[in-house]
N, C-alpha and C. Protein backbone atom coordinates (compact mmCIF):
# COMPACT_ATOMS: atom_id res chain seq x y z
N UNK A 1 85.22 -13.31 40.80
CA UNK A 1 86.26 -13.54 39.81
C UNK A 1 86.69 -12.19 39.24
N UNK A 2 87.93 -11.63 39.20
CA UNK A 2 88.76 -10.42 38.73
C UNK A 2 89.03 -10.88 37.12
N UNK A 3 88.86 -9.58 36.26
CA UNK A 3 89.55 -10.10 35.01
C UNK A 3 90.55 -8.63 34.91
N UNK A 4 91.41 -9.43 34.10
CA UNK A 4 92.64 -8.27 33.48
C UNK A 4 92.55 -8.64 31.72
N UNK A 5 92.99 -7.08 31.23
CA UNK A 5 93.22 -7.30 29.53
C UNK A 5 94.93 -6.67 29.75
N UNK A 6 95.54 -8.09 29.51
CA UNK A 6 96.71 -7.57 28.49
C UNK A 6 96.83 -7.21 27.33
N UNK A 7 97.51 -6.00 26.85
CA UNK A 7 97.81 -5.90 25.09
C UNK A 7 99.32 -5.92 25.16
N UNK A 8 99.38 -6.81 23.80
CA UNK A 8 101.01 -7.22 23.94
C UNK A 8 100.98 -7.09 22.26
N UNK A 9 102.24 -6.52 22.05
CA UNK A 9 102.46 -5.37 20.64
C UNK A 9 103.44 -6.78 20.04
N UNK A 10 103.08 -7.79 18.63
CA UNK A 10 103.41 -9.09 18.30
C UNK A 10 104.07 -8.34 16.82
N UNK A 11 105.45 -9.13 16.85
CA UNK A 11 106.42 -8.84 15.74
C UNK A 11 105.14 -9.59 14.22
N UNK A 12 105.31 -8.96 13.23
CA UNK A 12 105.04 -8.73 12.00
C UNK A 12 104.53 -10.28 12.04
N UNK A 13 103.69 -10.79 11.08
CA UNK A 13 103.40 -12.26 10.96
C UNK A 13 103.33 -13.61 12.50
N UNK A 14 103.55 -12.69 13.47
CA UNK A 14 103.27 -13.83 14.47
C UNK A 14 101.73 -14.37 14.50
N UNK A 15 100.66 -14.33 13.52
CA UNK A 15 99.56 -14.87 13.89
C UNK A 15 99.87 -16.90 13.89
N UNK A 16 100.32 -17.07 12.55
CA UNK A 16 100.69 -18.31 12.43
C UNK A 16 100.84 -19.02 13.78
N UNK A 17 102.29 -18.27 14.29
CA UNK A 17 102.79 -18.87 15.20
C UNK A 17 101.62 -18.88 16.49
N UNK A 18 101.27 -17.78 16.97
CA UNK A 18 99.72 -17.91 17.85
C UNK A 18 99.02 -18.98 17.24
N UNK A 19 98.90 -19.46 16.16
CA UNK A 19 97.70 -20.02 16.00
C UNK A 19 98.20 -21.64 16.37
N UNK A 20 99.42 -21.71 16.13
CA UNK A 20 100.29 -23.31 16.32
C UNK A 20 100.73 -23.53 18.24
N UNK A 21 100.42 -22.16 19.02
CA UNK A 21 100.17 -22.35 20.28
C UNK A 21 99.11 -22.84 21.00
N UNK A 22 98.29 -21.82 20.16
CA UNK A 22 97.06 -22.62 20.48
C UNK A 22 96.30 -23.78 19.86
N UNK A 23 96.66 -24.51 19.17
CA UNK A 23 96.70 -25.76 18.68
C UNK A 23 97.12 -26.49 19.62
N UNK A 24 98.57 -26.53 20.07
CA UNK A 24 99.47 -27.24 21.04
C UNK A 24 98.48 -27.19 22.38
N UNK A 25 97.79 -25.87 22.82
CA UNK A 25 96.96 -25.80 24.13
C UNK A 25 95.50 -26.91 23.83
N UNK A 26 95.14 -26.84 22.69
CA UNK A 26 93.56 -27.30 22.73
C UNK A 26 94.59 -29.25 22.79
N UNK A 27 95.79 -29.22 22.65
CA UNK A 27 95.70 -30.74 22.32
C UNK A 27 96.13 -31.37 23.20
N UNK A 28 96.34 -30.20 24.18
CA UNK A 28 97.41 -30.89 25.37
C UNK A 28 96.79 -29.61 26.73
N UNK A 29 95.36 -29.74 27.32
CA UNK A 29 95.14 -28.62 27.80
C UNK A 29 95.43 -28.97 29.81
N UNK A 30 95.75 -30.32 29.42
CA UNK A 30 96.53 -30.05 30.96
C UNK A 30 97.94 -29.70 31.44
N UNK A 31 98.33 -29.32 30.59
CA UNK A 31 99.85 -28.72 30.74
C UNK A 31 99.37 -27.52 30.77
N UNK A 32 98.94 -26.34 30.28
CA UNK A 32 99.12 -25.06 30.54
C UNK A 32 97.79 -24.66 32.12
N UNK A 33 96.68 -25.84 31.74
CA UNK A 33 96.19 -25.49 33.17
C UNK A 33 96.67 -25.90 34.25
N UNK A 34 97.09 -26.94 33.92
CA UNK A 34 98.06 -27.43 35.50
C UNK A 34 98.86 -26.22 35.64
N UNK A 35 99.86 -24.84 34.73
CA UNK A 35 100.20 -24.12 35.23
C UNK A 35 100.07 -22.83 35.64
N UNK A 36 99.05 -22.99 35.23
CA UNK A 36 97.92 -21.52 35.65
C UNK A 36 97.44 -21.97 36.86
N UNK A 37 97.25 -23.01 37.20
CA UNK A 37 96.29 -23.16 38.26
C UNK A 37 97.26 -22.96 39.87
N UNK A 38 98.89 -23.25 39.53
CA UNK A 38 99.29 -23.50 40.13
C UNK A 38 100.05 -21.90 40.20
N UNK A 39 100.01 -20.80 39.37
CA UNK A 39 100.11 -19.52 39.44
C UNK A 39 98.51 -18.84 39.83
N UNK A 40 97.78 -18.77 39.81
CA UNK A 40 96.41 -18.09 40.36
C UNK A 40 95.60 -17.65 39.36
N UNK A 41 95.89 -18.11 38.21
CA UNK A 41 94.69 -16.45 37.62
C UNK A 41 94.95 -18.33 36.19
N UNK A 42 94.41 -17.72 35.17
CA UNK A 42 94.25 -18.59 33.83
C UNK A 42 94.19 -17.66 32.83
N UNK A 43 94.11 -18.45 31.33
CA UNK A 43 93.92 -17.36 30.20
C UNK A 43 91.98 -17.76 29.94
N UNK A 44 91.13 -16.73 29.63
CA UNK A 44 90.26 -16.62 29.10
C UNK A 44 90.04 -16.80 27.97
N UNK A 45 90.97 -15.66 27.45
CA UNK A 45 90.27 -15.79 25.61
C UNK A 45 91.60 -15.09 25.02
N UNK A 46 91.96 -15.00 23.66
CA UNK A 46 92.33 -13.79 23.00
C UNK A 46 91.93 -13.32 21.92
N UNK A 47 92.78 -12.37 21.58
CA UNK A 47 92.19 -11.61 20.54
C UNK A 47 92.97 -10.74 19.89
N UNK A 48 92.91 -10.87 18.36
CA UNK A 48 94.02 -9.92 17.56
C UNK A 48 93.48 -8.83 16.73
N UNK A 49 94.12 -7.74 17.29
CA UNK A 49 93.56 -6.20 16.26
C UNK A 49 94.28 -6.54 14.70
N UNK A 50 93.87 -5.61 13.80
CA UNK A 50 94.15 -5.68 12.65
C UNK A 50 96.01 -4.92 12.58
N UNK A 51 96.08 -4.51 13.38
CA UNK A 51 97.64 -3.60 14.00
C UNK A 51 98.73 -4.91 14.18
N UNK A 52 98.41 -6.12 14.68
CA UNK A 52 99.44 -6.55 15.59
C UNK A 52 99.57 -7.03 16.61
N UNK A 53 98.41 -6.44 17.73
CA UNK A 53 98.08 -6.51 18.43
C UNK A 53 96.98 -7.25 18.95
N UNK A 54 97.62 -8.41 20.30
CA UNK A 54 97.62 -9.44 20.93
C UNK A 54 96.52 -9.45 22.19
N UNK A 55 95.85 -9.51 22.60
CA UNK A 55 94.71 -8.98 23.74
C UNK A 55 94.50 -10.56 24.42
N UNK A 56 94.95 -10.80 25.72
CA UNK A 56 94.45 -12.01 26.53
C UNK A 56 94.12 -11.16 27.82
N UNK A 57 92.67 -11.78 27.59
CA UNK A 57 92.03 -11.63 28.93
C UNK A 57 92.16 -12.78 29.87
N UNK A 58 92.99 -12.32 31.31
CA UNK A 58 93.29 -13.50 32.01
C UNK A 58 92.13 -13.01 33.41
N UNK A 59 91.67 -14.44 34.13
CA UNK A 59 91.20 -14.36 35.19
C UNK A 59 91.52 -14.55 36.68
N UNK A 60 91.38 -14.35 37.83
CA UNK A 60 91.84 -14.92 38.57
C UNK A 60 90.63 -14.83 40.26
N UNK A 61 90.87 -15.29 41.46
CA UNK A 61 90.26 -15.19 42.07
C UNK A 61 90.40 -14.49 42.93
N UNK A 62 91.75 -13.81 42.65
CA UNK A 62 92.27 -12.64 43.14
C UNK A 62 93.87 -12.56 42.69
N UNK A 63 94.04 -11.28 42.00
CA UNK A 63 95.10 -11.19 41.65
C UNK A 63 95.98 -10.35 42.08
N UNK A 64 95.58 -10.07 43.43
CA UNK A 64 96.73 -9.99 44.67
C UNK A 64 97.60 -10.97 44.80
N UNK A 65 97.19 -12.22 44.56
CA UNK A 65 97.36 -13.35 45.52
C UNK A 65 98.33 -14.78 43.98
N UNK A 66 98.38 -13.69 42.93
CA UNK A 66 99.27 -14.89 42.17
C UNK A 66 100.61 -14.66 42.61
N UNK A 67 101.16 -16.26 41.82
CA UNK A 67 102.37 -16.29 42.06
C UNK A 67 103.15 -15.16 41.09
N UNK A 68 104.10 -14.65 42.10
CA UNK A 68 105.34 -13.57 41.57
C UNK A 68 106.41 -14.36 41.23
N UNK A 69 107.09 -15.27 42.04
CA UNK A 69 108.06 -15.63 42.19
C UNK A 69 108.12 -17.31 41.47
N UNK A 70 108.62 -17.61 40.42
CA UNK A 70 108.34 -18.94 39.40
C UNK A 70 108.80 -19.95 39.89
N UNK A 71 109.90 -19.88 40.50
CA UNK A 71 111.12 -20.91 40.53
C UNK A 71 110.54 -21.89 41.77
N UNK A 72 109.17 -22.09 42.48
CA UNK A 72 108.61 -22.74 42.31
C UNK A 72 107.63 -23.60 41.84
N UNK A 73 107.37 -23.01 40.84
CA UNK A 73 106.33 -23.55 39.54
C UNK A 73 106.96 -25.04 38.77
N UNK A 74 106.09 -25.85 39.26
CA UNK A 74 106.49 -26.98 38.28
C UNK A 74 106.00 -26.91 36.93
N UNK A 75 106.94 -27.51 36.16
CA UNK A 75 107.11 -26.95 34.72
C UNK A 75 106.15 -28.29 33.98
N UNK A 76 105.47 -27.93 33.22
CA UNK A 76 105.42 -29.10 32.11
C UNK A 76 105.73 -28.48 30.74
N UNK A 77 105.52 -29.63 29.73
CA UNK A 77 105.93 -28.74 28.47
C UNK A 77 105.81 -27.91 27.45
N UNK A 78 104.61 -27.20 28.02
CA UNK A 78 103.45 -26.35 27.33
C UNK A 78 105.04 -24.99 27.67
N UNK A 79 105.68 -24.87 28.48
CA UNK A 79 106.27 -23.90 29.07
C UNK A 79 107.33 -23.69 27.93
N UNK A 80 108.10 -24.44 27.35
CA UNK A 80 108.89 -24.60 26.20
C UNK A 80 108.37 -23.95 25.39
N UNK A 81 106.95 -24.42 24.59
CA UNK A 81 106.40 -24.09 23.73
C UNK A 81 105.56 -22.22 23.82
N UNK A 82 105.72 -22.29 25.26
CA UNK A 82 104.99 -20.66 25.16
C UNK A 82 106.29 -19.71 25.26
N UNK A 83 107.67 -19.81 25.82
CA UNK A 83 108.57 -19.56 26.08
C UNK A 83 109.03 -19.04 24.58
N UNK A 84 109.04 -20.22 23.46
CA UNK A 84 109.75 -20.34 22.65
C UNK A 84 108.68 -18.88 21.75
N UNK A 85 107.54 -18.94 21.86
CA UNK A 85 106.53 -18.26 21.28
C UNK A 85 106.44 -16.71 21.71
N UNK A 86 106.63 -16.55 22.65
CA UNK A 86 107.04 -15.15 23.28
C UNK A 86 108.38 -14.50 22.89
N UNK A 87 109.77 -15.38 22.95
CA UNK A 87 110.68 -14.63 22.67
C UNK A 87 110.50 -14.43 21.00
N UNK A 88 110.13 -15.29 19.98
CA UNK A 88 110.29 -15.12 18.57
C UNK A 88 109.66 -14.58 18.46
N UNK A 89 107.97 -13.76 19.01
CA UNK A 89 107.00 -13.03 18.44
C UNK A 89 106.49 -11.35 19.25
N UNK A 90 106.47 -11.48 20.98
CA UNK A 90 106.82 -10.57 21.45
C UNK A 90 107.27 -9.38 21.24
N UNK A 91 106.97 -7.89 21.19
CA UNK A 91 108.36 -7.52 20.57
C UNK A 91 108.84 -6.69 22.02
N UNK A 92 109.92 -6.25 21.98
CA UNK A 92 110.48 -5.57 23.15
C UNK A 92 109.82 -4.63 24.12
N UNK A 93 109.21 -5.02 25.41
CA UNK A 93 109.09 -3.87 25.85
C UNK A 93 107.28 -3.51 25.27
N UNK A 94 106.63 -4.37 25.29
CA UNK A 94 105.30 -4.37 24.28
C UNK A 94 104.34 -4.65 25.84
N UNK A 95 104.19 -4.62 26.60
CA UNK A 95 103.20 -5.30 27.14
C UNK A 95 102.61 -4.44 28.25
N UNK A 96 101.25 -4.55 28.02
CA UNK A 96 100.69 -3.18 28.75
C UNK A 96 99.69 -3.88 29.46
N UNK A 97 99.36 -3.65 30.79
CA UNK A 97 98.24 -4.04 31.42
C UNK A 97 97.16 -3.11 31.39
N UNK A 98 96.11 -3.26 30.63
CA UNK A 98 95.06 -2.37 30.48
C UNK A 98 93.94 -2.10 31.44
N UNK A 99 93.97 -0.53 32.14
CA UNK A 99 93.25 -1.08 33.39
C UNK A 99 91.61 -1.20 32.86
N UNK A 100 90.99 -2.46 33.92
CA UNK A 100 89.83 -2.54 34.02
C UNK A 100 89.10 -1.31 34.60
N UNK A 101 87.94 -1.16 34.07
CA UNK A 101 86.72 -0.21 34.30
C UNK A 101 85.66 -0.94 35.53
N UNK A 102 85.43 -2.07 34.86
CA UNK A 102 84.63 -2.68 35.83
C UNK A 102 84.25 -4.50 34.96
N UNK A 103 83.72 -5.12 35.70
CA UNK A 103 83.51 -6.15 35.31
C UNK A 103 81.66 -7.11 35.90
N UNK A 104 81.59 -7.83 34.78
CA UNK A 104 80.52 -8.57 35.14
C UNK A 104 80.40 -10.09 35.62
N UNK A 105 80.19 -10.62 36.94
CA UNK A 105 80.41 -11.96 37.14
C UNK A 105 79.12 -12.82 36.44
N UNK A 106 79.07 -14.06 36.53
CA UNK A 106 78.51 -14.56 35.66
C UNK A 106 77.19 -14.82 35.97
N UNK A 107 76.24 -14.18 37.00
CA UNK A 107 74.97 -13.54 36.77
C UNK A 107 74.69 -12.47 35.79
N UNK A 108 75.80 -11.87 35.34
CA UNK A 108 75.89 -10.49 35.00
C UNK A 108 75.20 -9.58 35.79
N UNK A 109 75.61 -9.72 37.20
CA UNK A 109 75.52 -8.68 37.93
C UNK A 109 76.67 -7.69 38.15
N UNK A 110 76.43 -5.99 38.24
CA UNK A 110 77.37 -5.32 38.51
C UNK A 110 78.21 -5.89 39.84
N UNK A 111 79.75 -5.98 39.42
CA UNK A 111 81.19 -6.06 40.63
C UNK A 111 81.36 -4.77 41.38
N UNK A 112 81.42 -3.80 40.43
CA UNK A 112 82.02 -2.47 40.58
C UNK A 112 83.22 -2.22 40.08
N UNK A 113 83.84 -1.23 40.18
CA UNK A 113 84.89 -0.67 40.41
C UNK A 113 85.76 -0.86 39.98
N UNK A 114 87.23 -1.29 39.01
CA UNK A 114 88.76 -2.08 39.80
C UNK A 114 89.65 -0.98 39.08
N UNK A 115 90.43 -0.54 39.69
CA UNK A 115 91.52 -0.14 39.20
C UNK A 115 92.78 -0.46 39.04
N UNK A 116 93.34 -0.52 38.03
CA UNK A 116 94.08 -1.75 37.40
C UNK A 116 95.82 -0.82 37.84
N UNK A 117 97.06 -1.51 37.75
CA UNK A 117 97.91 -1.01 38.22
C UNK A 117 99.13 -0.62 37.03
């Protein structure tokens, strides 16, 4: 299993709104996994700095191998609700893929290596 940390730079007061997403995810969690599953990788966890800043660690089983291209992704309605949550809180141009150092699978045995892109 590969992990990635996104940091994504969140307009002034978006915790609320994070927190009413993820409400919507814990109440309805087969809509956003049905669409992760059907893109390759999922969300793990997140996490907010005292700055602003947004941290989801996503996984995948290789993230060569997700989907690029959406417009075959069947939609459910978690997609509205994350859509709607990204453009109002997002801010322009904020989103950084942080490269991995290395990672531990869930023996916590050393993976090695990854260099992130």
């Amino acid at each position: 299993m590969e992990s990635k940390l996104l940091k994504v730079k969140l307009q002034p007061n978006s915790k609320e709104k994070l927190l009413k997403l993820i409400e919507y995810i814990k109440q309805r969690p087969n809509e956003p996994f049905s669409e992760m599953q059907q893109k390759g990788y999922f969300w793990d966890s997140f996490f907010m700095d005292g700055e602003g800043n947004l941290y989801m660690v996503l996984k995948s089983e290789d993230f060569s191998s997700i989907m690029q291209d959406e417009t075959s992704l069947i939609e459910t309605e978690f997609r509205s609700h994350y859509e709607k949550f990204r453009t109002e809180c997002w801010q322009k141009a904020s989103y950084q893929d942080i490269e991995e150092i290395f990672c531990f699978n869930e023996e916590l045995s050393f993976l090695g290596i990854v260099h992130g892109t």
